[in-house]
Protein backbone atom coordinates (compact mmCIF):
# COMPACT_ATOMS: atom_id res chain seq x y z
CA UNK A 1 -1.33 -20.04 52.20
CA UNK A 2 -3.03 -18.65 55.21
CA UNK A 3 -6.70 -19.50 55.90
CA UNK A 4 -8.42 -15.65 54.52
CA UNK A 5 -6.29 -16.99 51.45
CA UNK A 6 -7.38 -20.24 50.84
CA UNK A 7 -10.78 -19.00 51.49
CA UNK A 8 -10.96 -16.77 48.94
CA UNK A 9 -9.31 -19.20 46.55
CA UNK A 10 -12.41 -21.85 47.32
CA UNK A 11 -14.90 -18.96 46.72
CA UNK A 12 -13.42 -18.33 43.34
CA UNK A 13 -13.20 -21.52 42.55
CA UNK A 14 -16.90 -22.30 43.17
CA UNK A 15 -18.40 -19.01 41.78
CA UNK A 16 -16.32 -19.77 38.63
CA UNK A 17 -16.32 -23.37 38.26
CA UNK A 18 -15.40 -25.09 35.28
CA UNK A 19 -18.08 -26.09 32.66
CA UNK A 20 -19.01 -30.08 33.40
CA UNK A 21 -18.10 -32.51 30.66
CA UNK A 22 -21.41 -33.48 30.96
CA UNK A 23 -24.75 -33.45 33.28
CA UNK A 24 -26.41 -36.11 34.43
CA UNK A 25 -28.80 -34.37 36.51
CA UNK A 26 -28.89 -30.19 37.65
CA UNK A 27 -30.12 -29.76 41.08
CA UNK A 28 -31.62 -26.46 41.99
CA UNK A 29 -31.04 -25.68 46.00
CA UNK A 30 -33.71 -25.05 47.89
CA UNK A 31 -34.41 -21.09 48.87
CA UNK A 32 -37.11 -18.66 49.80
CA UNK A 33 -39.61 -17.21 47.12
CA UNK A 34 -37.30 -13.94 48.07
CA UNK A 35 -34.35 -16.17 46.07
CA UNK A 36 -35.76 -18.96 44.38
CA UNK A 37 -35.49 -16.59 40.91
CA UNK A 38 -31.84 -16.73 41.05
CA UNK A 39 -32.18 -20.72 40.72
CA UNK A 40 -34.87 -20.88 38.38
CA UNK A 41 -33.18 -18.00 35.82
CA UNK A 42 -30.20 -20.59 35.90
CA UNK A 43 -31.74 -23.30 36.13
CA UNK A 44 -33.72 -22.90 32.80
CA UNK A 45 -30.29 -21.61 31.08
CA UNK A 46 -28.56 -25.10 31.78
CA UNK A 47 -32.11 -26.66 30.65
CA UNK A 48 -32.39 -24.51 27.39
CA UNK A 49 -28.09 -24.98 25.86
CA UNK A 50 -28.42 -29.19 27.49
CA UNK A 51 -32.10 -30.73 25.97
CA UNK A 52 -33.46 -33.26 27.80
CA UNK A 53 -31.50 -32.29 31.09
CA UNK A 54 -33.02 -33.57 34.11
CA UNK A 55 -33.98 -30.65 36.83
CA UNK A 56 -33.98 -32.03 40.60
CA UNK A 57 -35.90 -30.14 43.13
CA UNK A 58 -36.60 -31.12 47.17
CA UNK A 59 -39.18 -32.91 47.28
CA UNK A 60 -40.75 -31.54 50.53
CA UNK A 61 -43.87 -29.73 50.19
CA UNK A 62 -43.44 -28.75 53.97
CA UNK A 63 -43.53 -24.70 53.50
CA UNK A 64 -43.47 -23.88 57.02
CA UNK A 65 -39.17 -23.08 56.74
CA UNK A 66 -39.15 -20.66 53.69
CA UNK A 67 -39.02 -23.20 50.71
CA UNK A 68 -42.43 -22.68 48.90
CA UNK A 69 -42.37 -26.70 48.29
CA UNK A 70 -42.07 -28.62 45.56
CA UNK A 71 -45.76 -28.07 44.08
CA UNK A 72 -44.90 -24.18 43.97
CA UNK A 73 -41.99 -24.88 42.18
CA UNK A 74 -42.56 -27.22 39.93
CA UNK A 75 -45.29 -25.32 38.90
CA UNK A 76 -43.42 -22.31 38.43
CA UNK A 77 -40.89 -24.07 36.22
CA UNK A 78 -43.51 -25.27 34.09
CA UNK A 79 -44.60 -22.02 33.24
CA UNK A 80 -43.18 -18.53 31.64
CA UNK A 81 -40.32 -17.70 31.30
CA UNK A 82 -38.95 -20.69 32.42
CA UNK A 83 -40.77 -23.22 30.47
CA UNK A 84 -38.79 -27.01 31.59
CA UNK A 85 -40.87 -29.81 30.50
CA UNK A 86 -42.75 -31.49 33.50
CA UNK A 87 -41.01 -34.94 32.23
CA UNK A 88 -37.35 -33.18 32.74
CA UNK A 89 -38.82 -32.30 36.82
CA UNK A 90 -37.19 -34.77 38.90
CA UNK A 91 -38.32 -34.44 42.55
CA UNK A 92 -35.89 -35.63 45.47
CA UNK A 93 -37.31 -37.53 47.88
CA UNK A 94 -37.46 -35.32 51.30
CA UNK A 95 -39.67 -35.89 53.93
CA UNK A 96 -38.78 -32.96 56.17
CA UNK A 97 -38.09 -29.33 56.14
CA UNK A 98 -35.22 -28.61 53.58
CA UNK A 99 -31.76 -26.98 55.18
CA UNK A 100 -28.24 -27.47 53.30
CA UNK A 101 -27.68 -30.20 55.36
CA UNK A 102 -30.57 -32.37 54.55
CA UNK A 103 -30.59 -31.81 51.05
CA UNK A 104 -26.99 -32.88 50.29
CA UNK A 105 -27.78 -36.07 52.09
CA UNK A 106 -30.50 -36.76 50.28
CA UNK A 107 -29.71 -35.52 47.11
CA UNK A 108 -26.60 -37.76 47.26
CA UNK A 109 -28.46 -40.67 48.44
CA UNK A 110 -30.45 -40.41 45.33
CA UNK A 111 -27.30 -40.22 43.01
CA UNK A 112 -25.48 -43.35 44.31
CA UNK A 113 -29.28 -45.03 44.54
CA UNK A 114 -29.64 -44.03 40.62
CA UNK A 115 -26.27 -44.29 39.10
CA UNK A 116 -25.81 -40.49 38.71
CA UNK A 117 -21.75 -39.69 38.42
CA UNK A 118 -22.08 -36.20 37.17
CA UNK A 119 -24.34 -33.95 39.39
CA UNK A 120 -24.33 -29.91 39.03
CA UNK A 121 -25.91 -28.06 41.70
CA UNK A 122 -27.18 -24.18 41.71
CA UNK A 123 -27.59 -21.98 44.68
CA UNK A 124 -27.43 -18.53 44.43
CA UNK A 125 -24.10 -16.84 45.03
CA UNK A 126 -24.11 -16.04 48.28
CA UNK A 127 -25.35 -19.77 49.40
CA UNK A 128 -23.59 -21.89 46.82
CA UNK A 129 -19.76 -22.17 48.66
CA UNK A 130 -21.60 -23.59 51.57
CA UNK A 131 -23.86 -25.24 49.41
CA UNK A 132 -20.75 -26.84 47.63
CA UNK A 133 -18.91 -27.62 50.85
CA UNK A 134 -21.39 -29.22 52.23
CA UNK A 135 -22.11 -31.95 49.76
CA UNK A 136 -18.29 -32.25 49.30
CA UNK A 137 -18.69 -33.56 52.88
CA UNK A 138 -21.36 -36.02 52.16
CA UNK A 139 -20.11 -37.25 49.02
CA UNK A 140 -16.52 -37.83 51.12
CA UNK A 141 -18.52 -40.56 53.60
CA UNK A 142 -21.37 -41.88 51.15
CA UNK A 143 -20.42 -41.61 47.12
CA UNK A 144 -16.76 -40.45 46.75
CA UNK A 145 -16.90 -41.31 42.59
CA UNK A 146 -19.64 -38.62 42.24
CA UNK A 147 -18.32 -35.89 39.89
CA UNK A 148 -20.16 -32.26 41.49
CA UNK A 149 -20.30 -29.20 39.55
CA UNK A 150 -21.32 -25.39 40.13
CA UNK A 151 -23.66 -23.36 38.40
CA UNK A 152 -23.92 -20.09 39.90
CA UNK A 153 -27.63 -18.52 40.70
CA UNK A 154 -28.47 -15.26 38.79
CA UNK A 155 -27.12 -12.36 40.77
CA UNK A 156 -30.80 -10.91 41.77
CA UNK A 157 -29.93 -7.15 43.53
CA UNK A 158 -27.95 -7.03 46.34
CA UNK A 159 -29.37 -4.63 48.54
CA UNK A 160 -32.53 -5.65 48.59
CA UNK A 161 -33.62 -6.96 52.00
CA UNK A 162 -34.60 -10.61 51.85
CA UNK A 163 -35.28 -13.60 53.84
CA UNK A 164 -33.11 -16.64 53.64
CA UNK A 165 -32.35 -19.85 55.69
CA UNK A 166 -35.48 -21.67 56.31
CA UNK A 167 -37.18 -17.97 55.99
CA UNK A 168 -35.65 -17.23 59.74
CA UNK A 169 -32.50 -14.83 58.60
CA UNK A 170 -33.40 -11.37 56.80
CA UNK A 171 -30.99 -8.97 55.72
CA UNK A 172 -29.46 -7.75 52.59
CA UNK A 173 -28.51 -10.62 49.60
CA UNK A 174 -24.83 -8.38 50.45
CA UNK A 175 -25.08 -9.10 54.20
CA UNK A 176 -25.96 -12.74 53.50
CA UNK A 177 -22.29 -13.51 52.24
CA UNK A 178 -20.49 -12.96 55.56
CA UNK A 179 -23.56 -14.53 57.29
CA UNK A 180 -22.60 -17.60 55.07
CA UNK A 181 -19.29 -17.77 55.96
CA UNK A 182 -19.78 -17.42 59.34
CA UNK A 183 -22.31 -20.42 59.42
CA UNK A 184 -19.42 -22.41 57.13
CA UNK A 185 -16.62 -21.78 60.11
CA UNK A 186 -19.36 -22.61 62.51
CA UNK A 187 -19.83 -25.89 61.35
CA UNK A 188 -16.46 -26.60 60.81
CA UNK A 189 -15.36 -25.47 64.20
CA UNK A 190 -18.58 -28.58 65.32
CA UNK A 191 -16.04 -31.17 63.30
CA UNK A 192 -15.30 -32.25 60.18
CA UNK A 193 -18.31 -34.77 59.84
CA UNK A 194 -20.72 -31.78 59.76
CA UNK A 195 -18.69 -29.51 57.35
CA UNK A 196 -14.85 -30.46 56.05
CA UNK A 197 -12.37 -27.98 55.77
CA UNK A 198 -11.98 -25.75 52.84
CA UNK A 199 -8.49 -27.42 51.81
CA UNK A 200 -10.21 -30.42 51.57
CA UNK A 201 -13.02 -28.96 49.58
CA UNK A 202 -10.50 -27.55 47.51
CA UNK A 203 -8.53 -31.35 46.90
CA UNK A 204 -11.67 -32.20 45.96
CA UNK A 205 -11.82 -29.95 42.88
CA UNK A 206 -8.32 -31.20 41.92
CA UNK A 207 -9.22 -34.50 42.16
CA UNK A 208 -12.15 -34.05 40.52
CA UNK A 209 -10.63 -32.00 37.89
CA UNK A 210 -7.60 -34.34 36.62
């Protein structure tokens, strides 16, 4: 199977993951207000059919990168339509600016710190693969018996003209997916310690998945 290939094979697998046995915490990805929508819609779903479901958020309430901070948020979620109980809010300890990068590391750090084995995370679509990929790296190094799962954002419109990545790229939520991938083969190219390859992202979900 040629790289495009197993490419698109990872995609699908993420965007259509498998349900989890079960969820020890869901943790929503951090985004722009432009995005955040598409992880609280899902968010709230996975909170509403699993009662009593813990909801992780980044704990940084530093709002100069595009994430509104975890006051804004957990505010939000309190309220209509959403409606999680403040007691279900779990924030993640962060002390910087949030990227993909940084949250993975910490959100890991918290699972193998708290005893978590079955963690689902939501990004929207565009962002979860390298989302997923990256914490696939992380867990590799730091917590290899954590169990990760994908819930995929709510599709918000796709031509709409957004901002994304620490509120520094705009372009269309469409445009955004080749942007992704080209920051995925980016980091990959920069060695397997910042971003593994897709295969092994993929043995991952067959390991995981037996």
């Amino acid at each position: 199977m040629g790289l495009r290939e197993l490419e698109l094979a990872f995609a699908t697998r993420v965007l259509c993951d498998v349900r989890a046995p079960r969820l020890d915490l869901a943790y929503l990805f951090a985004q722009t207000s432009d995005n955040e929508r598409s992880v609280f819609a899902a968010g709230a779903h996975l909170y509403r059919h699993n009662p009593g479901l813990n909801i992780g958020l980044c704990g940084s309430e530093n709002t100069n990168h595009g994430y509104p901070g975890l006051g804004a948020w957990r505010d939000k979620l309190f309220s209509q339509p959403y409606e999680i109980n403040a007691q279900c809010i779990i924030p993640i300890p962060h002390p910087n600016a949030p990227n993909t990068l940084s949250e993975a590391e910490t959100l890991v750090n918290y699972a193998k710190e708290n005893g978590t084995t079955h963690l689902g995370i939501v990004a929207p679509p565009f962002h979860l693969p390298r989302a997923f990929i990256t914490i696939v790296t992380v867990v590799r190094d730091k917590y290899q018996k954590l169990k990760i799962y994908n819930v995929v954002g709510t599709a918000l419109p796709w031509d709409e003209v957004v901002r994304h990545s620490q509120g520094v790229t705009t372009g269309k939520r469409s445009e955004l997916i080749s942007w992704e991938w080209e920051r995925i083969r980016k980091y990959q190219k920069e060695g397997d310690r910042l971003l593994c390859s897709v295969d092994d992202a993929l043995d991952y979900l067959n390991t995981r998945d037996r």
